[in-house]
Protein backbone atom coordinates (compact mmCIF):
# COMPACT_ATOMS: atom_id res chain seq x y z
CA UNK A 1 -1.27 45.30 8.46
CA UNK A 2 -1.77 42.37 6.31
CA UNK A 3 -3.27 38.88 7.31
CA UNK A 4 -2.77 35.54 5.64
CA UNK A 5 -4.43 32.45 5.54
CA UNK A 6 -2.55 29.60 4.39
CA UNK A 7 -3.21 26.54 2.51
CA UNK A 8 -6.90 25.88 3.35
CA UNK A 9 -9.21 24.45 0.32
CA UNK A 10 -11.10 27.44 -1.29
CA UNK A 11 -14.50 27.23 -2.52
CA UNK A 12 -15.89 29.81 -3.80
CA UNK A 13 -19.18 29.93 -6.69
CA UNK A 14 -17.43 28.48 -9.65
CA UNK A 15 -14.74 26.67 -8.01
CA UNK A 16 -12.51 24.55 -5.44
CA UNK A 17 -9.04 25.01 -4.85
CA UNK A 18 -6.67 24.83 -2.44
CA UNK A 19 -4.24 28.03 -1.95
CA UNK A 20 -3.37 31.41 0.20
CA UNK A 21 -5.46 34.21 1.27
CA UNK A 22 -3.77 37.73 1.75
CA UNK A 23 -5.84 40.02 3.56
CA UNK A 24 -5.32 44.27 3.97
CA UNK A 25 -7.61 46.61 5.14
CA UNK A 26 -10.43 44.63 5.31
CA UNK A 27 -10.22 43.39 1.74
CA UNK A 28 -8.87 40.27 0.30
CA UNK A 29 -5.57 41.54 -1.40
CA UNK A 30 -4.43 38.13 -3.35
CA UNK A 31 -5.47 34.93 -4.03
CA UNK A 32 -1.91 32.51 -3.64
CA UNK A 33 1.25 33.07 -1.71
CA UNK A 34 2.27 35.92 -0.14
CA UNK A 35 4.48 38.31 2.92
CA UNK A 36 1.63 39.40 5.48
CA UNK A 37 2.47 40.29 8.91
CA UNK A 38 0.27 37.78 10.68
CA UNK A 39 -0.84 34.03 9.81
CA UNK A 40 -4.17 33.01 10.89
CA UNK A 41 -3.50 29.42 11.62
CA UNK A 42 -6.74 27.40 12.49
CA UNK A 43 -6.07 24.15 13.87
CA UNK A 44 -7.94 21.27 12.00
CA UNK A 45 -9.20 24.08 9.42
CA UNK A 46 -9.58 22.32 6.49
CA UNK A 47 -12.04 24.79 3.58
CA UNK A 48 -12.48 28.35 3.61
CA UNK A 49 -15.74 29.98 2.48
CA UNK A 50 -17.08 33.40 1.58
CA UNK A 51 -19.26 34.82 4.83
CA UNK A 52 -22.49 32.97 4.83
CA UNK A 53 -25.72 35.01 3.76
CA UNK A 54 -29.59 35.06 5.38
CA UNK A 55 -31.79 36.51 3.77
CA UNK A 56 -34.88 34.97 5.99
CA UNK A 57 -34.01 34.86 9.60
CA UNK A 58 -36.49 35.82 12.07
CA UNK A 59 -34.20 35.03 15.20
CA UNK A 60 -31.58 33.72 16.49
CA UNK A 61 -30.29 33.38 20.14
CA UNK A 62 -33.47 33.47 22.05
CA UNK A 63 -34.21 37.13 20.31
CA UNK A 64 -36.86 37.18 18.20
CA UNK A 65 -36.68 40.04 15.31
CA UNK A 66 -39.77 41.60 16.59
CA UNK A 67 -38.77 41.72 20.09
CA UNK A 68 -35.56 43.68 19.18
CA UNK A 69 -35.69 46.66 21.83
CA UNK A 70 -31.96 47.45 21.79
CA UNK A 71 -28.29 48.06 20.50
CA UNK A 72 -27.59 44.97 23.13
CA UNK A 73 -30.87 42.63 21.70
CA UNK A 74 -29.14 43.32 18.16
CA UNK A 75 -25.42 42.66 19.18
CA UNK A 76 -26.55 39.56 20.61
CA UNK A 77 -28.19 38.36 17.55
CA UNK A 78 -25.12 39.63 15.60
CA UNK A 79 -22.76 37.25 18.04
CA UNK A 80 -25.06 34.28 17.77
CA UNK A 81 -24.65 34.48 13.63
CA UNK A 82 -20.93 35.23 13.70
CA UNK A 83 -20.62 31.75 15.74
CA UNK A 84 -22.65 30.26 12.89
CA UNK A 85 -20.77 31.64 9.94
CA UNK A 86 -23.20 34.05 9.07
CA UNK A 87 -21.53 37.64 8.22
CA UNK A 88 -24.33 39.43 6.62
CA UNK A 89 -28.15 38.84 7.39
CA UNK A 90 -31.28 40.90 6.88
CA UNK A 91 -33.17 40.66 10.13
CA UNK A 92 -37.41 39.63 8.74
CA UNK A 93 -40.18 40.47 10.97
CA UNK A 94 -43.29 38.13 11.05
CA UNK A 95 -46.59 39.89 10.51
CA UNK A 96 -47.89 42.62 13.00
CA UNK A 97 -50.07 45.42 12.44
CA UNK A 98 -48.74 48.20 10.72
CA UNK A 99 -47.78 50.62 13.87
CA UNK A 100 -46.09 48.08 14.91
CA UNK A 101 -43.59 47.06 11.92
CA UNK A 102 -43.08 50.29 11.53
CA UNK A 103 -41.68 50.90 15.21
CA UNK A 104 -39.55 47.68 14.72
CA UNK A 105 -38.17 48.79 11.81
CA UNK A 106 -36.91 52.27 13.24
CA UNK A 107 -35.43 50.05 16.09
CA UNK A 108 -33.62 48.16 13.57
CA UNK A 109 -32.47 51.70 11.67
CA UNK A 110 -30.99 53.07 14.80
CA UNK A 111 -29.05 49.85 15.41
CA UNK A 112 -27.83 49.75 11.97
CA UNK A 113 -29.17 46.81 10.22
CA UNK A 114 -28.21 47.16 7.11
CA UNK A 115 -31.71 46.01 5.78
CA UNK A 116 -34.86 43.80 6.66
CA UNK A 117 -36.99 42.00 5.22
CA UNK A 118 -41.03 42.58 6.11
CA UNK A 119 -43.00 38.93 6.06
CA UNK A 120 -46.48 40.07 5.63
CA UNK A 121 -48.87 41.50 6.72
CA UNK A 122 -49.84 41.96 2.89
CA UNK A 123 -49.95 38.01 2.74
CA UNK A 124 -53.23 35.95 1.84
CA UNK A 125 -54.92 34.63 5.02
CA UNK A 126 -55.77 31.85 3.03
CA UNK A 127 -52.41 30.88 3.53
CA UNK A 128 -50.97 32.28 6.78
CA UNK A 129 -49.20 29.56 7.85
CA UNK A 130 -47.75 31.11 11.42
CA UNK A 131 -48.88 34.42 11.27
CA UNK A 132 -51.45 36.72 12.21
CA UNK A 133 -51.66 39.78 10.95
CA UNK A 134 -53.41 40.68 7.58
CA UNK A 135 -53.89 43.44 5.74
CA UNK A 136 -54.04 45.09 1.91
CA UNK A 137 -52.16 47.58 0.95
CA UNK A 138 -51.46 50.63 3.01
CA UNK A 139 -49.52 53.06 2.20
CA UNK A 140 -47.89 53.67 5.92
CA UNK A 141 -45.40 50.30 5.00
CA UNK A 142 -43.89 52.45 2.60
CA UNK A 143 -42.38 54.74 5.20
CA UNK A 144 -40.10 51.41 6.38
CA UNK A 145 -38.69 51.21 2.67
CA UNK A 146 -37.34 54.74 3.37
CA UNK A 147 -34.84 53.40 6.07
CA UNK A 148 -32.80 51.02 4.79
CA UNK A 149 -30.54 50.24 1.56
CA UNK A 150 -32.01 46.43 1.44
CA UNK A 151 -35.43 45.85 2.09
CA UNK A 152 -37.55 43.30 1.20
CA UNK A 153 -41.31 42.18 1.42
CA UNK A 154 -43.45 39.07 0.94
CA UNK A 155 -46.27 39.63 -0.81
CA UNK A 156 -49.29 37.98 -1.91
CA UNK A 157 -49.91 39.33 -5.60
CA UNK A 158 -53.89 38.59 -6.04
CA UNK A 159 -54.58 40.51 -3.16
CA UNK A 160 -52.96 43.53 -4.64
CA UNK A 161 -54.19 45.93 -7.88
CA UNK A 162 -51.41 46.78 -10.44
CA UNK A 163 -51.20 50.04 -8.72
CA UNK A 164 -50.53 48.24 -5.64
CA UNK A 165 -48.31 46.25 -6.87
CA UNK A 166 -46.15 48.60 -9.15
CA UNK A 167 -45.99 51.06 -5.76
CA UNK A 168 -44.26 48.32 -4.11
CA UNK A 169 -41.60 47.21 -6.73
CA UNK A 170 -40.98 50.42 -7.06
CA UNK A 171 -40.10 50.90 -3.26
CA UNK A 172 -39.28 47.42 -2.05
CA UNK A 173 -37.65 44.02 -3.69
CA UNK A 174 -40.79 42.32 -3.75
CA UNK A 175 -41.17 38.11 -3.06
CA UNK A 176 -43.84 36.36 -3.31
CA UNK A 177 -45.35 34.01 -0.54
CA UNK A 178 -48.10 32.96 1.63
CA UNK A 179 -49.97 33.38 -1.50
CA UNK A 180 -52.73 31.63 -3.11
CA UNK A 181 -51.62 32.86 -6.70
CA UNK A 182 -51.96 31.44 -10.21
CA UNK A 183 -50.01 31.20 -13.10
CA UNK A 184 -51.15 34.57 -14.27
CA UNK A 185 -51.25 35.74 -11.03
CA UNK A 186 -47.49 35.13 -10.96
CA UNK A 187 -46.31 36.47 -14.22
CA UNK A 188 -48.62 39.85 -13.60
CA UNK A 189 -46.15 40.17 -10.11
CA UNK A 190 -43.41 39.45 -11.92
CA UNK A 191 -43.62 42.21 -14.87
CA UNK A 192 -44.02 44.68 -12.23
CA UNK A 193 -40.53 43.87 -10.78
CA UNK A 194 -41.02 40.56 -8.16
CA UNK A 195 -37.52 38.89 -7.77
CA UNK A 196 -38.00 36.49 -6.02
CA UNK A 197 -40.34 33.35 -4.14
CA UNK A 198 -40.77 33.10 -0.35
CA UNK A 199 -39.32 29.62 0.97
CA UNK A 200 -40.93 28.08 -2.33
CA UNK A 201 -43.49 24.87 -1.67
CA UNK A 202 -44.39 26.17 2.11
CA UNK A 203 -47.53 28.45 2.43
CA UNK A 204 -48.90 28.80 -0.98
CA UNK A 205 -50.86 26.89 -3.82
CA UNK A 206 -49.57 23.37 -4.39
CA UNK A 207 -48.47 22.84 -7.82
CA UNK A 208 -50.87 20.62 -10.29
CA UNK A 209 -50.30 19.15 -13.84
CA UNK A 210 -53.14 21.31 -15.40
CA UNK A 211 -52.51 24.37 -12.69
CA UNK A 212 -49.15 25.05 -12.06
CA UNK A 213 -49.69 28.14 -10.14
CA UNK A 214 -46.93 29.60 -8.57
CA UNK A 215 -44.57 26.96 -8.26
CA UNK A 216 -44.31 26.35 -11.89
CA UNK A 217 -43.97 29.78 -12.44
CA UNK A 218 -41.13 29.99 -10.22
CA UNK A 219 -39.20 27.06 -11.34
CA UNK A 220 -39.51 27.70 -14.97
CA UNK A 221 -38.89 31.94 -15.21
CA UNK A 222 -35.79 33.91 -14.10
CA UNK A 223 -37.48 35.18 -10.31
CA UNK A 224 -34.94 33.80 -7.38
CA UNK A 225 -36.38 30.74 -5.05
CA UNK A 226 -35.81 30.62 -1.45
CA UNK A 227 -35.71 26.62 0.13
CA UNK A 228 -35.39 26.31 3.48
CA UNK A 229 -32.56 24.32 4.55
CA UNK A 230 -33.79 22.36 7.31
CA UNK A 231 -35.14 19.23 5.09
CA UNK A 232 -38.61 19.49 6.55
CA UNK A 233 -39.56 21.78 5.01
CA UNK A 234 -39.03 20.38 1.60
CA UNK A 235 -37.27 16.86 0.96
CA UNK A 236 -34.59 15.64 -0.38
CA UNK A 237 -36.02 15.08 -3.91
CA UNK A 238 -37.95 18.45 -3.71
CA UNK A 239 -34.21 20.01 -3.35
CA UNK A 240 -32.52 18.30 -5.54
CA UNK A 241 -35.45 19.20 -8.23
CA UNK A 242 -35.28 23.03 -7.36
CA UNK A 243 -31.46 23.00 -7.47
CA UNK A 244 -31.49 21.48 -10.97
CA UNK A 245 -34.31 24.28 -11.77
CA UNK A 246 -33.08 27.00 -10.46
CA UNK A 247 -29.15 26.68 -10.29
CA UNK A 248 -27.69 29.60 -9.11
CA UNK A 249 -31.00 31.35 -8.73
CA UNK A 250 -31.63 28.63 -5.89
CA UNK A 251 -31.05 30.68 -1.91
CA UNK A 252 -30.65 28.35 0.89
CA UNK A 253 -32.56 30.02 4.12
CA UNK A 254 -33.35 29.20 7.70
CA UNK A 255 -36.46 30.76 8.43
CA UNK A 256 -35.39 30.79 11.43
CA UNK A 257 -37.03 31.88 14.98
CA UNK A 258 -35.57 32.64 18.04
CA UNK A 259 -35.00 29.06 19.07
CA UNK A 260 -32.12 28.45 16.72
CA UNK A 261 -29.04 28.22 17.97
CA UNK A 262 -30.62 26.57 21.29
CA UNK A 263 -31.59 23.17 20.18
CA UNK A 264 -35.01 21.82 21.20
CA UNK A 265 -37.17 22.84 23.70
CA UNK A 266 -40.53 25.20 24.01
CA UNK A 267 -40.58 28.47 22.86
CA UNK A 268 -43.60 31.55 22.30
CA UNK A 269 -44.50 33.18 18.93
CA UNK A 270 -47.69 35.51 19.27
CA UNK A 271 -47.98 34.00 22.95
CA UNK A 272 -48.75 30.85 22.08
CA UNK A 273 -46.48 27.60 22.90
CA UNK A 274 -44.53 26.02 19.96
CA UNK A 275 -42.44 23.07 19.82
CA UNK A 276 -38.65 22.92 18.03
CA UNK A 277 -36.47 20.11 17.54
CA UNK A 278 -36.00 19.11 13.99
CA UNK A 279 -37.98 22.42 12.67
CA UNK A 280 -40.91 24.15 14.75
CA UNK A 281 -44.32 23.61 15.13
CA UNK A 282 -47.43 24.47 16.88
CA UNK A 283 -49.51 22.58 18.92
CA UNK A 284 -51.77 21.28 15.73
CA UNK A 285 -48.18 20.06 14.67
CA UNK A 286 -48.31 22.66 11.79
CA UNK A 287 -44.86 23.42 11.08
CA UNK A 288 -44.34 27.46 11.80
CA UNK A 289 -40.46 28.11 11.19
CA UNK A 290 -37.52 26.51 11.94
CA UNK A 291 -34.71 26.46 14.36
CA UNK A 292 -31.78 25.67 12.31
CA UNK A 293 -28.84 28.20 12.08
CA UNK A 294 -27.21 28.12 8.67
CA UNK A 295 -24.02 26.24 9.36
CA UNK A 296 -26.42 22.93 9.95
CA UNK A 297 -28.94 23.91 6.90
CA UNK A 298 -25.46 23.88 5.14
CA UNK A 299 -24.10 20.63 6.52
CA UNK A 300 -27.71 18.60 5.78
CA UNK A 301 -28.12 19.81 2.34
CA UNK A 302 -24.25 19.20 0.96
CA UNK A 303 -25.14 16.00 1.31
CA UNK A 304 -27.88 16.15 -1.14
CA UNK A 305 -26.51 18.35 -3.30
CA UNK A 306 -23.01 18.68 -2.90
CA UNK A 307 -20.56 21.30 -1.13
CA UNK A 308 -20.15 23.45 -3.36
CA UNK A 309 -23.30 24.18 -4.40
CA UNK A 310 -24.71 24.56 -1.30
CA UNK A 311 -22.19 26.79 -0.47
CA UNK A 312 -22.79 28.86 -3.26
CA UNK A 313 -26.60 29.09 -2.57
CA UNK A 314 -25.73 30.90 0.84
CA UNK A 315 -22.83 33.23 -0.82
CA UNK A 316 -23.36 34.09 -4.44
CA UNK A 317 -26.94 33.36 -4.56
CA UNK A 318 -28.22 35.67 -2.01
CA UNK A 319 -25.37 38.44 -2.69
CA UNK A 320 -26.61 38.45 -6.11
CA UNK A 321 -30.13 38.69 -5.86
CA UNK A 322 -29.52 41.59 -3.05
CA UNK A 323 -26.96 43.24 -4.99
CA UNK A 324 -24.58 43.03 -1.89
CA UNK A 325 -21.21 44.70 -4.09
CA UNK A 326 -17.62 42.78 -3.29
CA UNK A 327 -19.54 39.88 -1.11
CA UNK A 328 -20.58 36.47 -1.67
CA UNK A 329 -17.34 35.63 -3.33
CA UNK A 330 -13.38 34.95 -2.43
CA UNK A 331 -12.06 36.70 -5.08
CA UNK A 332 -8.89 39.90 -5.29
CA UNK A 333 -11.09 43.45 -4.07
CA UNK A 334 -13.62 41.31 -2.59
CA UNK A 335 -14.33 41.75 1.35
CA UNK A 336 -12.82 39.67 3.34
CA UNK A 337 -15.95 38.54 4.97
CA UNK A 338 -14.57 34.75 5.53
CA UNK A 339 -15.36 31.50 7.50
CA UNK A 340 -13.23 28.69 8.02
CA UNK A 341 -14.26 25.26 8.26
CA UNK A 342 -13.14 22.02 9.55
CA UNK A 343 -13.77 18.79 8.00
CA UNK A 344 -17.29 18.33 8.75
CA UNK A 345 -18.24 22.11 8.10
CA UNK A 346 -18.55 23.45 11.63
CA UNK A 347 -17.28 27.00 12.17
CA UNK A 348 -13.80 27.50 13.49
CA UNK A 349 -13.60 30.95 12.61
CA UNK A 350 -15.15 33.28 11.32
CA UNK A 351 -13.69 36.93 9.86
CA UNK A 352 -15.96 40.26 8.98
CA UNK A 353 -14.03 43.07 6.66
CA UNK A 354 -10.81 40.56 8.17
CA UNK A 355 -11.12 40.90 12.14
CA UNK A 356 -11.90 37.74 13.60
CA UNK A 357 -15.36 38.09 15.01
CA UNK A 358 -15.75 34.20 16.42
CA UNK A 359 -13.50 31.48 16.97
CA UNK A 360 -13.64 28.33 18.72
CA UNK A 361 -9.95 29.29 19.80
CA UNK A 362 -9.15 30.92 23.23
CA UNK A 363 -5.99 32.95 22.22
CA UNK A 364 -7.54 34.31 18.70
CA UNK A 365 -7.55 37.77 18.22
C-alpha cells in the first residue's frame, strides 16, 4: 500500500523544494507526483523534514535514561520523542559506577535501543559539571560496547594512556568532553579514532589565544561538534561561529534530562533538587542539562542560523557521523522516517518507516 504526501515544501541537507512524497513499504518510493492509495493530508502542514536525530538525550517525559526499568519506561520515552519529531535517538546515561551502567545498558538491550551513548564516568573531575561518578579506565565498560550497533562514549583523553585510549576507539565511537585537554592532548585522541566533541564550550578548557586547547582543535580539524540547542548553553554568536567552522560537521543536541517535554518546574538528578525553565540548573545556579526537546532547540536556532541548516544539523549531521544507512535524508530508497511541520515548525505529524507514530490530528491513522 502506498502513501503520498502532497505538495508540502521539502528540505532536506542540500536543498528546499516544494513537491510529492510517495511512500511503500516503509521507504520513500519517489520524490514528485504520483498514484498511492492513501493521501496524508495535514491541515496547515506547510515543510516536511527528514526524522529528527539525538544523539545526547538523557530524558525525556519525566524518565530519566538511568531510571529506565522497563519495556513501558522506554515506550514512554519513545512516545514523548515521536510528539517532538524525533524518530531515531540514542538514549546517554550520566555517570554511575560501573555495575551500574552496565545493568542500564542490558535494560536498554532487552528493550531494543538501537544504541546509547555512555557520558562518563571516564571524564576529568576537574570538569564534572553535573556528574558524579569518576573513574579511569576499566575494562568492565567494554562489555556495554558488546550490546549495541551504536555506541558512544565521552571521554576525557589526558586521563587515559594510548593503550587506553586505542582499546576504546577500537570498541566505542569515542567524543571527547568534560575534559581538561590540550592541543596535543586533542590531536593524540584524535589519531586513535575520536570523532567527535561533547556539547563543545560546556565542561572543558576554555579556549585562549596562546592555548587553544580543545576547542581550537575541534573547530579547526575534521572531528564532529555537538552544540546544544537551547541558547544557554552557548550564544548566539558562539553558534553562528561553530556553524561557519564546522558546517555540516556541526550536530544540534538537547542534552536533555527528564524534565523536557514538561516545561519548568523542580526536578532530582543524583537526589539532589534542580531547577528547569530556560535550561537546568542546580542550586549554585550551575547549569547541569537542559530541558528542551528538539523541535524548540530547532525553532530557537533557525533563527540564528537559518532553516535549513539547522535542519540539517539534526538529520544529515548526526546520521552521518553515526553511520545511520538510508536516514537523515528525503531522498528515493531512503526511509521514510518523516515529520511534518507547520509554519512555525511545531510537529503535526510525525511518520517512522511511513506509519504515523504522532499527530496532533484525532482521526490520523
Amino acid at each position: 500500500m502506498s502513501k503520498c504526501i502532497r505538495g508540502l515544501e521539502i528540505i532536506t541537507p542540500l536543498e528546499s523544494f516544494r513537491d510529492d512524497i510517495v511512500i511503500s513499504d516503509g521507504e520513500i518510493r519517489k520524490i514528485g507526483s504520483g498514484i498511492c492509495n492513501e493521501e496524508i493530508k495535514v491541515d496547515r502542514g506547510k515543510y516536511v523534514i527528514p526524522g529528527m536525530i539525538d544523539i545526547h538525550t538523557h530524558g525525556i517525559g519525566g524518565i530519566l535514561v538511568n531510571d529506565i526499568r522497563s519495556i513501558n519506561d522506554y515506550e514512554k520515552m519513545v512516545s514523548y520523542y515521536y510528539s517532538h519529531g524525533v524518530t531515531t535517538f540514542i538514549p546517554s546515561t550520566i555517570s554511575e559506577n560501573v555495575e551500574k551502567l552496565v545493568s542500564i545498558a542490558r535494560v536498554l538491550n532487552e528493550v531494543k535501543s538501537i544504541g546509547i551513548h555512555l557520558e562518563g564516568p571516564l571524564i576529568n573531575p576537574n570538569r564534572a559539571g553535573a556528574h558524579k561518578f569518576f573513574t579511569r579506565f576499566d575494562e568492565r565498560i567494554l562489555e556495554i560496547s558488546k550490546l549495541f550497533k551504536i555506541k558512544r562514549i565521552t571521554i576525557a583523553p589526558e586521563i587515559l594512556s594510548d593503550k587506553e585510549l586505542e582499546n576504546l576507539a577500537d570498541n566505542f565511537q569515542v567524543s571527547l568532553g568534560h575534559t581538561d585537554a590540550n592541543s596535543d592532548d586533542t590531536r593524540r585522541a584524535i589519531g586513535f579514532g575520536a570523532s567527535s566533541v561533547t556539547h563543545l564550550f560546556n565542561a572543558m578548557r576554555p579556549f585562549h589565544h596562546r592555548d587553544p586547547g580543545i576547542i581550537g582543535v575541534s573547530l579547526t580539524s575534521p572531528i564532529y561538534a555537538e552544540v546544544i540547542s537551547d541558547l544557554v548553553h552557548i550564544n548566539e554568536i558562539t553558534l553562528s561561529i561553530v556553524s561557519k567552522l564546522k558546517g555540516d560537521k556541526t550536530i544540534l543536541v538537547t542534552d536533555s534530562l527528564q524534565a523536557a517535554g514538561l516545561g519548568e518546574g523542580e526536578f532530582l538528578l543524583y537526589g539532589e533538587k534542580i531547577t528547569c525553565d530556560k535550561a537546568c540548573f542546580e542550586a549554585n545556579k550551575r547549569l547541569v542539562g537542559s530541558n528542551i526537546t528538539l523541535d524548540e532547540g530547532v525553532r530557537r536556532v533557525s533563527k540564528i542560523i537559518g532553516l535549513r541548516e539547522a535542519i540539517k544539523y539534526v538529520t544529515y549531521s548526526p546520521a552521518s557521523l553515526l553511520n545511520l544507512e538510508k536516514i537523515g535524508q528525503i531522498s528515493r530508497g531512503y526511509v521514510a522516517d518523516l515529520v511534518i511541520l507547520d509554519e512555525n515548525l511545531n510537529v503535526l505529524t510525525t511518520l517512522k518507516s511511513g506509519s504515523i507514530v504522532f499527530s496532533i490530528f484525532k482521526n490520523s491513522s
